[in-house]
C-alpha atoms as a PDB file:
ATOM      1  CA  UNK A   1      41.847 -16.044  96.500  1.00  0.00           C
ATOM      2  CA  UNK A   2      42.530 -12.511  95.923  1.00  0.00           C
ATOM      3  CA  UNK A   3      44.686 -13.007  92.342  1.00  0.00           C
ATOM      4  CA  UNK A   4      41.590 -13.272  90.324  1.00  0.00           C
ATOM      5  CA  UNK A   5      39.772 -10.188  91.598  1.00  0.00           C
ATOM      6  CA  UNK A   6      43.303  -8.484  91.080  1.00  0.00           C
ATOM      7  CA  UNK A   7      43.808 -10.150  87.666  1.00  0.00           C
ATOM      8  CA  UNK A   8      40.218  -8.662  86.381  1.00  0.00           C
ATOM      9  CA  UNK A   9      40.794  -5.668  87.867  1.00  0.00           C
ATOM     10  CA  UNK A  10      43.852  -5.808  85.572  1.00  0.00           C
ATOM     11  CA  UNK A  11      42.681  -7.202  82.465  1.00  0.00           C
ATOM     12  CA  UNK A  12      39.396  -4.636  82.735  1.00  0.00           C
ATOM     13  CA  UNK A  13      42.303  -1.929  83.260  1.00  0.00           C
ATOM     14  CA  UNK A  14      44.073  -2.568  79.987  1.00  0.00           C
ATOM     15  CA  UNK A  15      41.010  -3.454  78.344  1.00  0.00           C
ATOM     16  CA  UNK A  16      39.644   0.126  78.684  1.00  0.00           C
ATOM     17  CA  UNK A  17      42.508   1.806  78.259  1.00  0.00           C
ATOM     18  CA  UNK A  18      43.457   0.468  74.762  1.00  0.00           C
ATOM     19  CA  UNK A  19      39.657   1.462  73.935  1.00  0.00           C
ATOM     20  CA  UNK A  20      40.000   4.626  74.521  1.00  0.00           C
ATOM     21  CA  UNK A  21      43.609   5.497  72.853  1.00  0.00           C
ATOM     22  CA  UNK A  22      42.353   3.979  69.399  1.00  0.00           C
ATOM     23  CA  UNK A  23      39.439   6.033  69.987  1.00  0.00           C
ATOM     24  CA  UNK A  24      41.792   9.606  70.301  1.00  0.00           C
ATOM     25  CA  UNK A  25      43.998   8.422  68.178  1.00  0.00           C
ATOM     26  CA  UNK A  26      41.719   8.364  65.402  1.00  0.00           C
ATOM     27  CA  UNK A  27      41.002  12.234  65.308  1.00  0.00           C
ATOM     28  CA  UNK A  28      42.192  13.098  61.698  1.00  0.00           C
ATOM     29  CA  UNK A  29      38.889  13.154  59.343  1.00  0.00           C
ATOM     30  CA  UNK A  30      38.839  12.257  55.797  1.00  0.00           C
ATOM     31  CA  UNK A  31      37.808  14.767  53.138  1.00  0.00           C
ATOM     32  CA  UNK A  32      36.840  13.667  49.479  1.00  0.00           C
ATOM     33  CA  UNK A  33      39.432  16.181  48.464  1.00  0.00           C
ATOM     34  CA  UNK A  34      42.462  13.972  49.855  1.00  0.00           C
ATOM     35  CA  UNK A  35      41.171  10.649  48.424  1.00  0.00           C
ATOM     36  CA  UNK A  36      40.231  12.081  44.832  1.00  0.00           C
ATOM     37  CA  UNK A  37      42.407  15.547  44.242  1.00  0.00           C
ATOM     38  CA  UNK A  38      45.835  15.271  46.516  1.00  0.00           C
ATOM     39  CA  UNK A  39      45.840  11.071  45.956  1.00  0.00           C
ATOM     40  CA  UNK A  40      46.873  11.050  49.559  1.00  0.00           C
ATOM     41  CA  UNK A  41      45.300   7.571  50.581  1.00  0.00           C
ATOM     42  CA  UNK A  42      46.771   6.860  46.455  1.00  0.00           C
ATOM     43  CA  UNK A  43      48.444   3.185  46.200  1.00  0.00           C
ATOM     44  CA  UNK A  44      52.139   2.903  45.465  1.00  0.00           C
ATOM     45  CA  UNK A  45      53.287   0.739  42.832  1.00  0.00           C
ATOM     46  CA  UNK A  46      55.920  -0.394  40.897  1.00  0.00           C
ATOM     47  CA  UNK A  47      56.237  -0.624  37.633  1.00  0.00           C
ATOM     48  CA  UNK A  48      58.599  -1.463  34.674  1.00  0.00           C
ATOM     49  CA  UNK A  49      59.974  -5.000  36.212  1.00  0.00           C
ATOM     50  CA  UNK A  50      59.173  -9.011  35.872  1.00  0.00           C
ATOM     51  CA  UNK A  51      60.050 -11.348  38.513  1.00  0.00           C
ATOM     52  CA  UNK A  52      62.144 -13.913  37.500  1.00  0.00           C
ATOM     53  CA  UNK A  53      61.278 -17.914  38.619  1.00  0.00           C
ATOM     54  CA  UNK A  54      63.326 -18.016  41.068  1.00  0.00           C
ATOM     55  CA  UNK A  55      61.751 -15.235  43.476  1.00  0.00           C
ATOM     56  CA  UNK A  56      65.237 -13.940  44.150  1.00  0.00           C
ATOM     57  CA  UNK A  57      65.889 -11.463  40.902  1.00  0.00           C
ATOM     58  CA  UNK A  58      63.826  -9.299  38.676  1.00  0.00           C
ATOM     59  CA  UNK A  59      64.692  -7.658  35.064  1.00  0.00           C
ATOM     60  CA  UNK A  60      63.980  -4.521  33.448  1.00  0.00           C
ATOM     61  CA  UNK A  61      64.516  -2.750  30.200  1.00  0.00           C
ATOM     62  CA  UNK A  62      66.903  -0.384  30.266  1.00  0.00           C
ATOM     63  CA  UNK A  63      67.085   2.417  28.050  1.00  0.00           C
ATOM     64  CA  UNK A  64      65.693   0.614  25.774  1.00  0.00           C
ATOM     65  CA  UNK A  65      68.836  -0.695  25.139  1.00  0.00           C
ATOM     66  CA  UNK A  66      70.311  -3.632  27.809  1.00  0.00           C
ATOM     67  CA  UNK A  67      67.616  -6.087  29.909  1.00  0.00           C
ATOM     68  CA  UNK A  68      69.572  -6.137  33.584  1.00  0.00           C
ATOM     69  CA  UNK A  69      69.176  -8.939  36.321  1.00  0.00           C
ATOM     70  CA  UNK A  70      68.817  -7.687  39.498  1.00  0.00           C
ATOM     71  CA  UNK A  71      68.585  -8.775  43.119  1.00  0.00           C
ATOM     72  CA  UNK A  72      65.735  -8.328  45.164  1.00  0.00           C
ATOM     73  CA  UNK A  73      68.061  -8.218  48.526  1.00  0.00           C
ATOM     74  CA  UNK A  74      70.966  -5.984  47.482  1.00  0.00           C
ATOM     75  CA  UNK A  75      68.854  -3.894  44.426  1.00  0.00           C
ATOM     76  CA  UNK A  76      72.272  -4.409  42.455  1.00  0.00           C
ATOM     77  CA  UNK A  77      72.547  -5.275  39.087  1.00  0.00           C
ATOM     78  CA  UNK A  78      73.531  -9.076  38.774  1.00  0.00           C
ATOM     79  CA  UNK A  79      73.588  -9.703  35.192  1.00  0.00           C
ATOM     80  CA  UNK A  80      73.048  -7.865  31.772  1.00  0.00           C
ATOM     81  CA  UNK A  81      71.024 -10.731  30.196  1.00  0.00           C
ATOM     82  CA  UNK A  82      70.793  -9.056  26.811  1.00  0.00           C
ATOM     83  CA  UNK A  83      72.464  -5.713  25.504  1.00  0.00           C
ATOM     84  CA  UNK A  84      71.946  -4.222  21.565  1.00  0.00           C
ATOM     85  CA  UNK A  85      75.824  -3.528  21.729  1.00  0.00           C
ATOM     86  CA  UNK A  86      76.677  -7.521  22.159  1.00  0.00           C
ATOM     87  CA  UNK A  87      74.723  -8.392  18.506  1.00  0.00           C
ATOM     88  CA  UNK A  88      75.659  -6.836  15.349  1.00  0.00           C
ATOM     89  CA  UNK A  89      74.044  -9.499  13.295  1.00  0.00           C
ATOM     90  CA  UNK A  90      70.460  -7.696  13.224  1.00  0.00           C
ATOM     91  CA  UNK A  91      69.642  -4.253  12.724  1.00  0.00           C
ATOM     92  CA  UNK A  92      67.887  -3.322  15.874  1.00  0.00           C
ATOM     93  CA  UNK A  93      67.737   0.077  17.594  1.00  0.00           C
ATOM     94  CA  UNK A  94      65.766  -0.619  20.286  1.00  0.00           C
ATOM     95  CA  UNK A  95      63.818  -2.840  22.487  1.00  0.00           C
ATOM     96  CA  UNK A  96      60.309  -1.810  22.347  1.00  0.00           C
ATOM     97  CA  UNK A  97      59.099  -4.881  25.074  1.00  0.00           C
ATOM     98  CA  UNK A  98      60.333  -8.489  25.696  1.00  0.00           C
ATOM     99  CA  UNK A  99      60.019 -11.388  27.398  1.00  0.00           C
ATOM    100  CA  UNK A 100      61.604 -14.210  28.646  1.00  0.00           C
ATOM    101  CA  UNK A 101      60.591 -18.176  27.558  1.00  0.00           C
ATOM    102  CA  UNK A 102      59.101 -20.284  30.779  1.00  0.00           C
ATOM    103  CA  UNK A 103      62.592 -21.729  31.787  1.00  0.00           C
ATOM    104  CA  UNK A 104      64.284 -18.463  31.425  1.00  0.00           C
ATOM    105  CA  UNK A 105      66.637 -19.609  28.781  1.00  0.00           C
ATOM    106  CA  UNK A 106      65.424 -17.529  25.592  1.00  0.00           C
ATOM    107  CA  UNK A 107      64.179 -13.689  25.185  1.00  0.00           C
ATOM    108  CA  UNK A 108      61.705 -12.496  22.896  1.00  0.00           C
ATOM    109  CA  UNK A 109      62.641  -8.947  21.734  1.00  0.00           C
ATOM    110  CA  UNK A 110      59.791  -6.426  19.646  1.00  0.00           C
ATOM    111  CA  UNK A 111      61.213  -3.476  18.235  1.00  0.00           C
ATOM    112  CA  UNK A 112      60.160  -1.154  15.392  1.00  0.00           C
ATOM    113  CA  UNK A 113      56.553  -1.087  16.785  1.00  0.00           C
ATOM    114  CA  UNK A 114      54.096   0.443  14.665  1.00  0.00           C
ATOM    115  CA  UNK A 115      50.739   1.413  16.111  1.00  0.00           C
ATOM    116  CA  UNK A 116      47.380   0.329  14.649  1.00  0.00           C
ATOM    117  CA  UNK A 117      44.221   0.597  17.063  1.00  0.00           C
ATOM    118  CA  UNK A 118      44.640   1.581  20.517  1.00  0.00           C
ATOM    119  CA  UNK A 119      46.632  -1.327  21.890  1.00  0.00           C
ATOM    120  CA  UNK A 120      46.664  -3.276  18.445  1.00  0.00           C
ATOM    121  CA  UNK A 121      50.411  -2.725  17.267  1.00  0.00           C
ATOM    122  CA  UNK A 122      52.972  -4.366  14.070  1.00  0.00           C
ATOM    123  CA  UNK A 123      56.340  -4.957  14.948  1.00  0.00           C
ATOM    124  CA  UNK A 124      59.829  -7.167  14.351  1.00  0.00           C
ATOM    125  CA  UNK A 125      60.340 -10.117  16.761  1.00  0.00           C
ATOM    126  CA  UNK A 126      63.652 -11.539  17.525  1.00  0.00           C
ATOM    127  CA  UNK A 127      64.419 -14.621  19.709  1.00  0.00           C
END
């Protein structure tokens, strides 16, 4: 019969000690300056890729010039899906934006953008 005073004594034991090492490990304060002048609490993002279906590889615009596959795992470039120096039959100097059809069969390419309003633009389109 002497466990369970021993196992409270315990579990009270490691109770209070994990209470008070989050409360001195917590002794850094906040200032507005690091939130709004040195972005140190600032989310990190990426930017510039699209996921392909199959969770496994993304694409990018390289350049403005080739669209790469590449893996998630490795970060290596699997494929060049599309590059400006395969197709002669269109004058295009570069890839302004694209994007690829649901099944990931077909690319839409825009190039020679011309801006309008604010994000309102003309351009060529190329499947």
């Amino acid at each position: 019969m002497k466990i369970k005073p021993l196992l409270f004594k315990f579990i009270a034991f490691v109770f209070l000690f994990l209470q008070f090492s989050f409360l001195y490990s917590q002794t850094k304060t906040i200032s507005l300056e690091e939130i709004y002048r040195n972005n140190t609490f600032r989310q990190r993002s990426v930017q510039g890729i699209r996921s392909m279906n199959d969770g496994l590889h993304y694409t990018t615009l390289e350049e403005g010039q080739h669209i790469v596959k590449y893996s998630y795992q490795t970060g290596r470039a699997v494929d060049t899906l599309l590059s400006l120096h395969w197709n002669q039959q269109y004058y295009i100097t570069s890839i302004f934006d694209y994007e690829l059809s649901s099944d990931e069969k077909k690319i839409v390419v825009s190039t020679n953008v011309m801006s309008i309003y604010r994000h309102s633009y003309l351009a060529d389109f190329y499947v």
